[in-house]
C-alpha atoms as a PDB file:
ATOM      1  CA  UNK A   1     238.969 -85.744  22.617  1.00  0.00           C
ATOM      2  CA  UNK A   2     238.513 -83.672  19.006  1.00  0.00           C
ATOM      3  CA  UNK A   3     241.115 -86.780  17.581  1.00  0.00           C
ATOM      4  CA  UNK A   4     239.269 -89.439  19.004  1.00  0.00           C
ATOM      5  CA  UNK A   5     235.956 -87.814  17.711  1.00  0.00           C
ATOM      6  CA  UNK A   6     237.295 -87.455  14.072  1.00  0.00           C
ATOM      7  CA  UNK A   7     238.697 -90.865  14.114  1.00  0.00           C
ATOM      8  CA  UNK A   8     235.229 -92.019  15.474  1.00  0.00           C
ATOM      9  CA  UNK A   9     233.624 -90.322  12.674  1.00  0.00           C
ATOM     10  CA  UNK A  10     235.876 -91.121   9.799  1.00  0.00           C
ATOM     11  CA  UNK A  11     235.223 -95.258  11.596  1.00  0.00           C
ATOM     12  CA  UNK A  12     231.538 -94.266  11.037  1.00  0.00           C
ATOM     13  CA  UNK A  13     232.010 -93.235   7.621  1.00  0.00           C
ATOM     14  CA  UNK A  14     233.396 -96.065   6.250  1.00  0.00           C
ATOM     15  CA  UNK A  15     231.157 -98.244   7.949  1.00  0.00           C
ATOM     16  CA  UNK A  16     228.458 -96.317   6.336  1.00  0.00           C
ATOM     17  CA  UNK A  17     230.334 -97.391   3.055  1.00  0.00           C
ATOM     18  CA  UNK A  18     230.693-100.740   3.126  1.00  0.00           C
ATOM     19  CA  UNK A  19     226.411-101.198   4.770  1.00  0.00           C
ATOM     20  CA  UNK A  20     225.838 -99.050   1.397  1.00  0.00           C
ATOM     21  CA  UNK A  21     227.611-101.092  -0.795  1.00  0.00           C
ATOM     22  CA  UNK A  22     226.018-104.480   1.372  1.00  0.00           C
ATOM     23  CA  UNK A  23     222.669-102.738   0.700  1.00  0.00           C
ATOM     24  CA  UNK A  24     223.661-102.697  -2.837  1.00  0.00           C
ATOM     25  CA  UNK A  25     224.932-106.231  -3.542  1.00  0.00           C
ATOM     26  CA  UNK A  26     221.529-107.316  -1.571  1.00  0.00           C
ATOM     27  CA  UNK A  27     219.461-105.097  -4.007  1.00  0.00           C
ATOM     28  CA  UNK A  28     220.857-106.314  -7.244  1.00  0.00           C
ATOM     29  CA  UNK A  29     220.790-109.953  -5.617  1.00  0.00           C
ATOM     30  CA  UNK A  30     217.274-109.435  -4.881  1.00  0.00           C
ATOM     31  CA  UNK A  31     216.467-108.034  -8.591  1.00  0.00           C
ATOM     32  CA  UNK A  32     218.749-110.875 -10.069  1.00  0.00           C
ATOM     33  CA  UNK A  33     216.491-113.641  -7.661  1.00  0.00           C
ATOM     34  CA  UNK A  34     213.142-112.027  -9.104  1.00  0.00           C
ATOM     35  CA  UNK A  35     214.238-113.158 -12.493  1.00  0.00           C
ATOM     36  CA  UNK A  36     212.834-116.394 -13.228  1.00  0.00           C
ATOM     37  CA  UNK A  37     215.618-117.841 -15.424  1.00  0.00           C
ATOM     38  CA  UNK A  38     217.836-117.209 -12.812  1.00  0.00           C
ATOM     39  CA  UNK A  39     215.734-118.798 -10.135  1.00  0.00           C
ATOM     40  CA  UNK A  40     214.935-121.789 -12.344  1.00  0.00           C
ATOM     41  CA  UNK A  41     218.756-122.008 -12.814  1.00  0.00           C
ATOM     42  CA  UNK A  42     219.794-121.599  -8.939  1.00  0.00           C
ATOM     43  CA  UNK A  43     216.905-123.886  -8.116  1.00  0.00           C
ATOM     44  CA  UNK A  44     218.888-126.753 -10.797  1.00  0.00           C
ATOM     45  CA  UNK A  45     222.146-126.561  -9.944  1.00  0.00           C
ATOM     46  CA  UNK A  46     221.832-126.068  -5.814  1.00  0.00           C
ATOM     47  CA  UNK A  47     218.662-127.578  -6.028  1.00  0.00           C
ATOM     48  CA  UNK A  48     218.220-128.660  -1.675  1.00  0.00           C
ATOM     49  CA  UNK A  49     220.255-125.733  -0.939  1.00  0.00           C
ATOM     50  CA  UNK A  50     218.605-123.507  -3.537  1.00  0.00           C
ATOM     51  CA  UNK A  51     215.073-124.370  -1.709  1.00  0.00           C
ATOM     52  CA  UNK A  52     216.600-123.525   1.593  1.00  0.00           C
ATOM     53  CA  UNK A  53     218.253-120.501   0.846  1.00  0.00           C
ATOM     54  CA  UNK A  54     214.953-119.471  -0.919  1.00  0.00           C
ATOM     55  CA  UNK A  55     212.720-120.223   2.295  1.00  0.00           C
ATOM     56  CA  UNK A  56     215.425-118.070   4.821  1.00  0.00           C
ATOM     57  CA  UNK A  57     215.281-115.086   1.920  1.00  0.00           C
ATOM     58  CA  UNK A  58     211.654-115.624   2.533  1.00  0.00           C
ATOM     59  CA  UNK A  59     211.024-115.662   5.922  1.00  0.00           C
ATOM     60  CA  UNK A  60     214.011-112.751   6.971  1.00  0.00           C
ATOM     61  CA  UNK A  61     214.444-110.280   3.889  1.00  0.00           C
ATOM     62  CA  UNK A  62     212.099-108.283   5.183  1.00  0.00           C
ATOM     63  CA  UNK A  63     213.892-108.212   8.574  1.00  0.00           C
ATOM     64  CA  UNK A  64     217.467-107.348   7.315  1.00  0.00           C
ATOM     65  CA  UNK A  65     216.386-104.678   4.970  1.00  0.00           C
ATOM     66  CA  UNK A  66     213.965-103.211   8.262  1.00  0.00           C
ATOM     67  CA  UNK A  67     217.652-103.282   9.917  1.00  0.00           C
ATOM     68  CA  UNK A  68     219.209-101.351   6.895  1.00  0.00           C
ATOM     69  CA  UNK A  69     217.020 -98.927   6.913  1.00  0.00           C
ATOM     70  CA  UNK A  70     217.324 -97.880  10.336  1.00  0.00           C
ATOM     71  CA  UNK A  71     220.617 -98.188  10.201  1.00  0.00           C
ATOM     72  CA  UNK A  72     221.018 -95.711   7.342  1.00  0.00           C
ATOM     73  CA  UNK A  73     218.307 -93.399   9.487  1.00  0.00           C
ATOM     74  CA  UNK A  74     220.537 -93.586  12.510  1.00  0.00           C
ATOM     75  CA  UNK A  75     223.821 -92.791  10.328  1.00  0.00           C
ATOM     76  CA  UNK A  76     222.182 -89.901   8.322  1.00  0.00           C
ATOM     77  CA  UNK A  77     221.023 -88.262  11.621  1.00  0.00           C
ATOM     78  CA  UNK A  78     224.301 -88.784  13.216  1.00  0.00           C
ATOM     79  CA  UNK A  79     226.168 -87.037  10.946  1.00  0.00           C
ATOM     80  CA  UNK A  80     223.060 -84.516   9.953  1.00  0.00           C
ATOM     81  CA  UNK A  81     222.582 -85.717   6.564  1.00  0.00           C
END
């Protein structure tokens, strides 16, 4: 039981990892879409799929960071943090 616990927690610790660096990448991809020039860019070169991607940032960022968060909550209370 103690070695499947410890293996269950180091499992949870890289997960923890790799949603931290995923909430990373999202919040530098989220300071790099603020940026005009880089919209304006995005927008020329994708342009259809720039507009759609835009709209689903839109309409679910607000969603999948609400699921970060409470992931990160549940995580830091798991392991008393």
């Amino acid at each position: 039981l103690q070695r499947f616990l410890h293996t269950l927690r180091i499992f949870n610790e890289d997960m923890a990892r790799d949603w931290d660096a995923l909430q990373s990448t999202w919040e530098e991809a989220d300071k790099l879409w603020r940026n005009d020039d880089t919209r304006r860019r995005f927008d020329n070169d994708w342009q259809e799929m720039g507009s759609a991607l835009r709209m689903y940032r839109e309409r679910f960022a607000e969603e999948y960071e609400e699921f970060l968060l409470r992931r990160k909550w549940a995580l830091d209370e798991y392991f008393d943090h």
